[in-house]
Protein backbone atom coordinates (compact mmCIF):
# COMPACT_ATOMS: atom_id res chain seq x y z
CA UNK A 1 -12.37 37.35 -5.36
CA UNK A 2 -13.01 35.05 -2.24
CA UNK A 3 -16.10 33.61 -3.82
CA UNK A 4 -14.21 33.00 -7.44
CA UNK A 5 -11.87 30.80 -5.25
CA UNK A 6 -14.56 29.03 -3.32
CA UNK A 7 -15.96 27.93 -6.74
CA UNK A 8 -12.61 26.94 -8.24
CA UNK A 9 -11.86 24.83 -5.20
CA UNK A 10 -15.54 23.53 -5.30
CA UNK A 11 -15.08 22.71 -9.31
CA UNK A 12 -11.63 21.28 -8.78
CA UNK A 13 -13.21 18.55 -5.69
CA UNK A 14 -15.82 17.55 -7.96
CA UNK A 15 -13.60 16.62 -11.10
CA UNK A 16 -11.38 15.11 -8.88
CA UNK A 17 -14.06 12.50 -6.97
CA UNK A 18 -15.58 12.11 -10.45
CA UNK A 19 -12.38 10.83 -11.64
CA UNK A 20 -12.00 8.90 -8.21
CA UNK A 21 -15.31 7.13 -8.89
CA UNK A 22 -14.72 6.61 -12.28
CA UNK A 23 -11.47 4.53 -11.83
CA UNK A 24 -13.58 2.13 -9.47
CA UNK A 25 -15.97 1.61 -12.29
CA UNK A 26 -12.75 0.35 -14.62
CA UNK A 27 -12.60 -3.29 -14.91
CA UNK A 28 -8.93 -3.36 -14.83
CA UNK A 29 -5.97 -5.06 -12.36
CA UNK A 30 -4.18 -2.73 -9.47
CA UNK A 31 -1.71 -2.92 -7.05
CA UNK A 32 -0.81 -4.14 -3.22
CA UNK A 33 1.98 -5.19 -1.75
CA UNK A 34 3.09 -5.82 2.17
CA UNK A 35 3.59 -2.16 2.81
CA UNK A 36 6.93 -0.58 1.52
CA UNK A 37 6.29 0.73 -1.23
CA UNK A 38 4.43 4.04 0.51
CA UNK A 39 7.18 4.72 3.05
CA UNK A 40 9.65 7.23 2.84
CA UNK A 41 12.23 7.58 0.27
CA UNK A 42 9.36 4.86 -1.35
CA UNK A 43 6.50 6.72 -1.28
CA UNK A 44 4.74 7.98 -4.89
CA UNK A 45 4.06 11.85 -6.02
CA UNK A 46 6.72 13.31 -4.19
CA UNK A 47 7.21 16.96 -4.48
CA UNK A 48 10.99 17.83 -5.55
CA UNK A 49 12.49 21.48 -3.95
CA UNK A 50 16.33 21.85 -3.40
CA UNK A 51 15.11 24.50 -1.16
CA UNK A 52 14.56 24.07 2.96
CA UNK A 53 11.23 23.13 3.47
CA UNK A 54 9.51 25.56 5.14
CA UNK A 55 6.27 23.22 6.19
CA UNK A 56 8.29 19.87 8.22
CA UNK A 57 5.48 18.51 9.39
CA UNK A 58 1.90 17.07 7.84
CA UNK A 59 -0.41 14.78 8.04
CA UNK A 60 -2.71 12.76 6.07
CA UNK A 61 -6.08 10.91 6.11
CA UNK A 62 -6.05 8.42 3.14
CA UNK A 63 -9.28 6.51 2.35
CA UNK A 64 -8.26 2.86 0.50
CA UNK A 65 -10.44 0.76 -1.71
CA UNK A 66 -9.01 -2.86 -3.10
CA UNK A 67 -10.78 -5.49 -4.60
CA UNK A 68 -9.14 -9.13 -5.21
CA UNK A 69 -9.50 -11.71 -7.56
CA UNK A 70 -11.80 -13.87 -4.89
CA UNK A 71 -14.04 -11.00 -4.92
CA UNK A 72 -12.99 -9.33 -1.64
CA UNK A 73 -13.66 -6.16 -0.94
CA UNK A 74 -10.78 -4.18 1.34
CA UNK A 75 -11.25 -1.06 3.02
CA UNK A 76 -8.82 0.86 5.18
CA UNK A 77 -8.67 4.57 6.76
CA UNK A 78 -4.90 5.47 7.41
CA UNK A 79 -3.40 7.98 9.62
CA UNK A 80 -0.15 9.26 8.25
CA UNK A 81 1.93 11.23 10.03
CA UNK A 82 5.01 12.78 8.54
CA UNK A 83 7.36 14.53 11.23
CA UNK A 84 10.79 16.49 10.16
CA UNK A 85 13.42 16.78 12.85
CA UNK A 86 15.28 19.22 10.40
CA UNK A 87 15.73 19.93 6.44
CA UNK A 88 16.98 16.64 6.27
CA UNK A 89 15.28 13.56 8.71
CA UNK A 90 12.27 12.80 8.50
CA UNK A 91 9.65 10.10 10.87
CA UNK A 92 7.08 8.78 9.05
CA UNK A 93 4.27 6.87 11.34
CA UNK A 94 1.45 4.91 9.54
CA UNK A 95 -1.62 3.64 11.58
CA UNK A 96 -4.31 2.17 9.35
CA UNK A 97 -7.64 0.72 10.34
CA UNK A 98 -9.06 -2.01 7.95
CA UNK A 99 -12.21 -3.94 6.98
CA UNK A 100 -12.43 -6.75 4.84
CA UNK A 101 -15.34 -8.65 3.74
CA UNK A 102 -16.11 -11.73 1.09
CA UNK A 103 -18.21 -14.73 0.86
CA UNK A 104 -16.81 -16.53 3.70
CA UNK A 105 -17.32 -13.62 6.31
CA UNK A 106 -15.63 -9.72 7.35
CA UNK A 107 -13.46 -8.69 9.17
CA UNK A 108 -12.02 -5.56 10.55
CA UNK A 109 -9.36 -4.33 13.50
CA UNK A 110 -6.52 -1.88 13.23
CA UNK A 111 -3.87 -2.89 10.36
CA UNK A 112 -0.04 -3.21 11.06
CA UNK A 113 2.06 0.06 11.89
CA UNK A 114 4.58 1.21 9.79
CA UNK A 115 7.31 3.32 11.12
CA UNK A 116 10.32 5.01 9.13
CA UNK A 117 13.18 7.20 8.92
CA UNK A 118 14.25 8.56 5.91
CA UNK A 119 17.27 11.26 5.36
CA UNK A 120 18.23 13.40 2.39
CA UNK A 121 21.67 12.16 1.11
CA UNK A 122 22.36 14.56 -1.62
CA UNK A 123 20.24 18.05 -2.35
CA UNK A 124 21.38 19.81 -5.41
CA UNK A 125 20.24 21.87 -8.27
CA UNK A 126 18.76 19.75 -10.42
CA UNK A 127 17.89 16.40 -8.38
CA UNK A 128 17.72 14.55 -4.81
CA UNK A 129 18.76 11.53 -3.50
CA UNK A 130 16.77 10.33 -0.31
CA UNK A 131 17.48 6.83 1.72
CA UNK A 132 14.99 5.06 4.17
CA UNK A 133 15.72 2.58 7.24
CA UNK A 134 11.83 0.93 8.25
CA UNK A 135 9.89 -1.80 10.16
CA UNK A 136 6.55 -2.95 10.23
CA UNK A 137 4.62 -3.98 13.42
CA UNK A 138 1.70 -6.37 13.69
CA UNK A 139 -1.31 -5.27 15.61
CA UNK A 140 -2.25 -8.97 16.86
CA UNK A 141 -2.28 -12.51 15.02
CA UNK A 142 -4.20 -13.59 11.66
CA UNK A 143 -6.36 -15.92 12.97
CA UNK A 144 -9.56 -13.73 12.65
CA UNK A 145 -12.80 -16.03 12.33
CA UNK A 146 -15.90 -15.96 10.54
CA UNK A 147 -19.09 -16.26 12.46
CA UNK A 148 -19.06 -19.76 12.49
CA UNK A 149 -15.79 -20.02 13.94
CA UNK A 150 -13.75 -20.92 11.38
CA UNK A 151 -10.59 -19.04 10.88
CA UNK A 152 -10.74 -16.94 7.64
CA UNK A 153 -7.98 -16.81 4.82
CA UNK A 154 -4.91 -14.15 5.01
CA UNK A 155 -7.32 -12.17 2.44
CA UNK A 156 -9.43 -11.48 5.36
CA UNK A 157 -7.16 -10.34 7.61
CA UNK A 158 -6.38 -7.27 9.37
CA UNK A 159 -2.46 -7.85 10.53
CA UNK A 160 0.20 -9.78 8.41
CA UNK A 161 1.30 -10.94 12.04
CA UNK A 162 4.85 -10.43 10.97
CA UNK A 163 7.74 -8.02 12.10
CA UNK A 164 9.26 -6.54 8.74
CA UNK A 165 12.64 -4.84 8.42
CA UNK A 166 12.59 -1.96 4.78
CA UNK A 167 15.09 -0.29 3.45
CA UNK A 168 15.12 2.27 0.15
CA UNK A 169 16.11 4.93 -2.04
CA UNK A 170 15.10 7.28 -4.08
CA UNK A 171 16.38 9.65 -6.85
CA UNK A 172 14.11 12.76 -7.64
CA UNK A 173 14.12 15.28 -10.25
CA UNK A 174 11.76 18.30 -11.20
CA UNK A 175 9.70 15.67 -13.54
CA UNK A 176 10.83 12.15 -12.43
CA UNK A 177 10.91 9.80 -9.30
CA UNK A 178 13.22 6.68 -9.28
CA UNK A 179 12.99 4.48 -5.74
CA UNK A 180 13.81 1.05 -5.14
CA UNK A 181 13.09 -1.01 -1.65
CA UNK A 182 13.62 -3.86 0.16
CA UNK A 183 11.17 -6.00 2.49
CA UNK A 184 12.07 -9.09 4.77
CA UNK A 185 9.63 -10.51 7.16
CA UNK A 186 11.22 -12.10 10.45
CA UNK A 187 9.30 -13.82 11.54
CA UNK A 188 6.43 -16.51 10.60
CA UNK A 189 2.70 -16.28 10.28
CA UNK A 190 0.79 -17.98 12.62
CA UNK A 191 -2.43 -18.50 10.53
CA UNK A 192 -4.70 -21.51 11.12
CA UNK A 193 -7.13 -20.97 8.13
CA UNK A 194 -7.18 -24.86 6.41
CA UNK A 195 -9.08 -26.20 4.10
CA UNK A 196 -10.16 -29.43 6.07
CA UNK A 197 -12.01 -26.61 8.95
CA UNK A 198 -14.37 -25.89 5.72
CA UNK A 199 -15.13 -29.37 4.46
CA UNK A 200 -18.47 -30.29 4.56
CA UNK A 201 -19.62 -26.67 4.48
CA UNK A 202 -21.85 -24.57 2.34
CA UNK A 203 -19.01 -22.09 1.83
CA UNK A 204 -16.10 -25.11 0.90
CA UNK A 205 -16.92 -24.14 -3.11
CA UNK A 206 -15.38 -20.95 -1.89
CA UNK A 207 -12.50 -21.86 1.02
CA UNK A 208 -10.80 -24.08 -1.44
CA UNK A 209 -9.92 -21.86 -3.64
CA UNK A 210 -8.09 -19.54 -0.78
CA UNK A 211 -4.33 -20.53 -0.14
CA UNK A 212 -3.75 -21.97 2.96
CA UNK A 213 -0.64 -19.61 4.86
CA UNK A 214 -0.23 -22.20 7.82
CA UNK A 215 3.51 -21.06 9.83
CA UNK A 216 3.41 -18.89 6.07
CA UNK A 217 7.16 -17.69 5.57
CA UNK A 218 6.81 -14.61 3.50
CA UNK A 219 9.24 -14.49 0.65
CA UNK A 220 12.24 -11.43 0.64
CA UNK A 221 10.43 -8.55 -1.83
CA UNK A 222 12.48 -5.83 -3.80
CA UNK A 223 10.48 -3.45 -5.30
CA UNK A 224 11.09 -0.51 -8.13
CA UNK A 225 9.00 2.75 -9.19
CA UNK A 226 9.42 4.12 -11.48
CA UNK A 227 7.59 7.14 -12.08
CA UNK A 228 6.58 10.27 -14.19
CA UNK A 229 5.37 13.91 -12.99
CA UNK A 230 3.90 17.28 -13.78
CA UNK A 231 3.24 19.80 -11.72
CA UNK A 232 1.35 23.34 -12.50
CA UNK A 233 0.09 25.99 -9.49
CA UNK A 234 -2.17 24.00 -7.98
CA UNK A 235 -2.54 20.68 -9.88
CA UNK A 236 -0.22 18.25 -10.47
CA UNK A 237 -0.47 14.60 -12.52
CA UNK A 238 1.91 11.18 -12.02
CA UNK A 239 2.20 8.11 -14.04
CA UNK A 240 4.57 5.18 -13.64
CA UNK A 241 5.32 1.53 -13.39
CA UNK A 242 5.63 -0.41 -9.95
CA UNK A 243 7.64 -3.43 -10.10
CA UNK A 244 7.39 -5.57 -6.92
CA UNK A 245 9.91 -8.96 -7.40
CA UNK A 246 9.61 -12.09 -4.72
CA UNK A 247 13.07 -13.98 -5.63
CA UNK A 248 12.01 -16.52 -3.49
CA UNK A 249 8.89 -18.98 -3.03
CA UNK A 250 6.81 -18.90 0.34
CA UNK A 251 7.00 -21.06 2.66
CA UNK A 252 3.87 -23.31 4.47
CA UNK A 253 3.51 -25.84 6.73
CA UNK A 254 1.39 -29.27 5.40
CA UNK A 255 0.89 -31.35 8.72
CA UNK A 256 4.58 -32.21 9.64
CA UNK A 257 6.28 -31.07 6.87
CA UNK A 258 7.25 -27.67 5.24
CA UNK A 259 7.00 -27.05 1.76
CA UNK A 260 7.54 -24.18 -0.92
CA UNK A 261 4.45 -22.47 -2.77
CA UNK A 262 4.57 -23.29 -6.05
CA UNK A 263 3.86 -19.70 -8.20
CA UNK A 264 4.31 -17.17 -5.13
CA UNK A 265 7.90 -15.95 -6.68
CA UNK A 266 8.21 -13.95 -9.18
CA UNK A 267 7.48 -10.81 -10.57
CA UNK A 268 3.87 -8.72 -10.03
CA UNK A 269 3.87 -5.36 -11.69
CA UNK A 270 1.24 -2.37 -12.32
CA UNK A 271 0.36 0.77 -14.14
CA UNK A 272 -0.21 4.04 -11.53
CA UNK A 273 -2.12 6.93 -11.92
CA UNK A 274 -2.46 9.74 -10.02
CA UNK A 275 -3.84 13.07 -9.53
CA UNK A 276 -3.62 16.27 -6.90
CA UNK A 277 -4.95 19.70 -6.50
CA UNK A 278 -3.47 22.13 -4.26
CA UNK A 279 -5.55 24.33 -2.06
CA UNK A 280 -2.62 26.44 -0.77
CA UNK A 281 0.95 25.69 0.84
CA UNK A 282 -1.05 24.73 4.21
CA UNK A 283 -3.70 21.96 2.36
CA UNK A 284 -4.26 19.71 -0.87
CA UNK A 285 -6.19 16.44 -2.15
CA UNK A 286 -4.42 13.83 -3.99
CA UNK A 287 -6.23 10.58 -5.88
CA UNK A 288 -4.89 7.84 -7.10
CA UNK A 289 -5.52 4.16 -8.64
CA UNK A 290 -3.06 1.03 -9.32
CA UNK A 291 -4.22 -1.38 -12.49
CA UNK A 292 -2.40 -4.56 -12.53
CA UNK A 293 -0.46 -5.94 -15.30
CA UNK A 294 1.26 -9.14 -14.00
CA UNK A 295 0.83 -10.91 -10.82
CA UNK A 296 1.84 -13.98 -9.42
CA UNK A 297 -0.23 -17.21 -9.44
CA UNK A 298 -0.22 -17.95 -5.29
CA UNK A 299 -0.05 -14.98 -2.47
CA UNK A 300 -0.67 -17.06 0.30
CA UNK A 301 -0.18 -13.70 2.51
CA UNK A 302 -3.53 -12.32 1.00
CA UNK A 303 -1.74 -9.35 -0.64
CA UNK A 304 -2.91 -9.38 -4.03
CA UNK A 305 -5.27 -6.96 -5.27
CA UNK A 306 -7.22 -6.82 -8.63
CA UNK A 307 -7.40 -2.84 -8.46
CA UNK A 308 -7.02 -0.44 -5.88
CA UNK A 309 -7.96 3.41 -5.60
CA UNK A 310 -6.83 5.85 -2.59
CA UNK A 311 -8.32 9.64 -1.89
CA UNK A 312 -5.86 11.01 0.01
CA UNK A 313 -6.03 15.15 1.86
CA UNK A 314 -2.88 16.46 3.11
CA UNK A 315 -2.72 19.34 5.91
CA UNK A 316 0.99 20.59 6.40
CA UNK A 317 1.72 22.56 9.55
């Protein structure tokens, strides 16, 4: 009986990783966005039980894979650690570590920390209603370099350089997860990638097409998921729709003056996938890939991605 459940494990891995590797074969769009829309009340594939919990605590090592439309190529390991003070609160602590690399240089340094505190507003019978209070903490300043000095576009970077205040909520039910969120920077980034530092360079064919982010003023973002799931003994599928909205335009600094970013409002929006296999109450393995279907024409804060897949395991203790 033990080995019959070593194999199914075993068979259940490999289909999943093919399907991982699979997805980053798919010429397709996916999704990114400045970090809300996996925290708390926010966060996809969430399990529904109007029971207690009996597991408060877990933790998760997520491996991340985006690729942009400048041909970047963005990796990041996260940390995330879920902590339950009760049936009810919950701390949720994200510390990623990211690389980034492209044609005008890598990069790579611990990402921003998220932090979170979400609390179950209504538990009954057939649905939940969960609420989130956030912030996001930078790890340093954008100004990474390349090897020749010059400081490298937001694409590039590790930190957003910004202090971010979130709020959302959610509405679950046995097959479907509703959330909506809101993101506000407070501050400005202080990057220093121009195009005038490239000029005259063998890489300017390729800096030029970056958007500058000088004293960048991230727009407000309200986001909505919405999102479909089903759930056997030990595997589970999701699909759904993330809607990410920018009402207003960014904001740069051109020598003395500062001006709006034409095309960095607006709506971006993509398709989600996901799938999970559950070892037992203690362990599982979830995968999971974003295709985009809209985006807008300027992100001056790096943050749009082309696709994105994430291989996630899960240990609750």
């Amino acid at each position: 009986m033990f080995y019959l459940n070593v194999q199914n494990h075993i068979a259940a891995i490999v289909y999943l990783f093919l399907i991982y590797f699979t997805s980053y074969q798919a010429v397709a769009q996916g999704c990114s966005d400045a970090g809300f829309c996996t925290m708390g009340a926010m966060k996809p594939d969430q399990h529904f039980s109007n029971k207690i919990k009996l597991r408060l605590r877990s933790i998760e090592f997520s491996h991340y894979l985006g690729l942009t439309k400048f041909d970047n190529r963005i990796l990041a390991y996260t940390v995330d650690f879920n902590i339950g003070f009760n049936d009810k609160t919950t701390l949720q602590v994200k510390l990623p570590y990211q690389y980034a690399e492209g044609r005008l240089g890598s990069n790579h340094g611990l990402g921003d920390i998220s932090l979170s505190l979400s609390y179950n507003l209504i538990n009954k019978e057939q649905f939940q209603v969960n609420a989130t209070l956030g912030t996001k903490l930078p790890t340093g300043v954008p100004n990474r370099a390349s090897t020749s000095g010059r400081a490298l576009p937001m694409y590039y970077q590790n930190t957003l350089g910004t202090y971010d205040f979130i709020a959302g909520i959610s509405l679950i039910t046995r097959n479907w997860l509703i959330a909506t969120g809101y993101q506000r920077a407070l501050n400005q980034v202080n990057s220093q990638f121009l195009w005038r530092d490239w000029q005259g360079t063998p890489n300017q064919i390729w800096s030029d097409h970056y958007p500058q982010a000088n004293q960048l003023l991230r727009g407000d973002d309200v986001m909505l998921r919405v999102e479909y799931n089903l759930r056997f003994s030990r595997f589970n599928a999701n699909t759904g729709l993330l809607a990410i909205y920018r009402p207003t335009q960014d904001q740069i600094k051109v020598g003395e003056r500062t001006i709006s970013v034409k095309g960095s409002d607006g709506l971006a929006l993509t398709y989600l996938v996901g799938l999970g296999y559950k070892f037992n109450v203690r362990s599982a393995i979830k995968i999971g890939a974003g295709f985009r279907l809209r985006r807008r024409a300027r992100n001056p804060d790096g943050l749009s991605r082309e696709f994105v897949n994430t291989i996630t395991y899960q240990f609750n203790f």
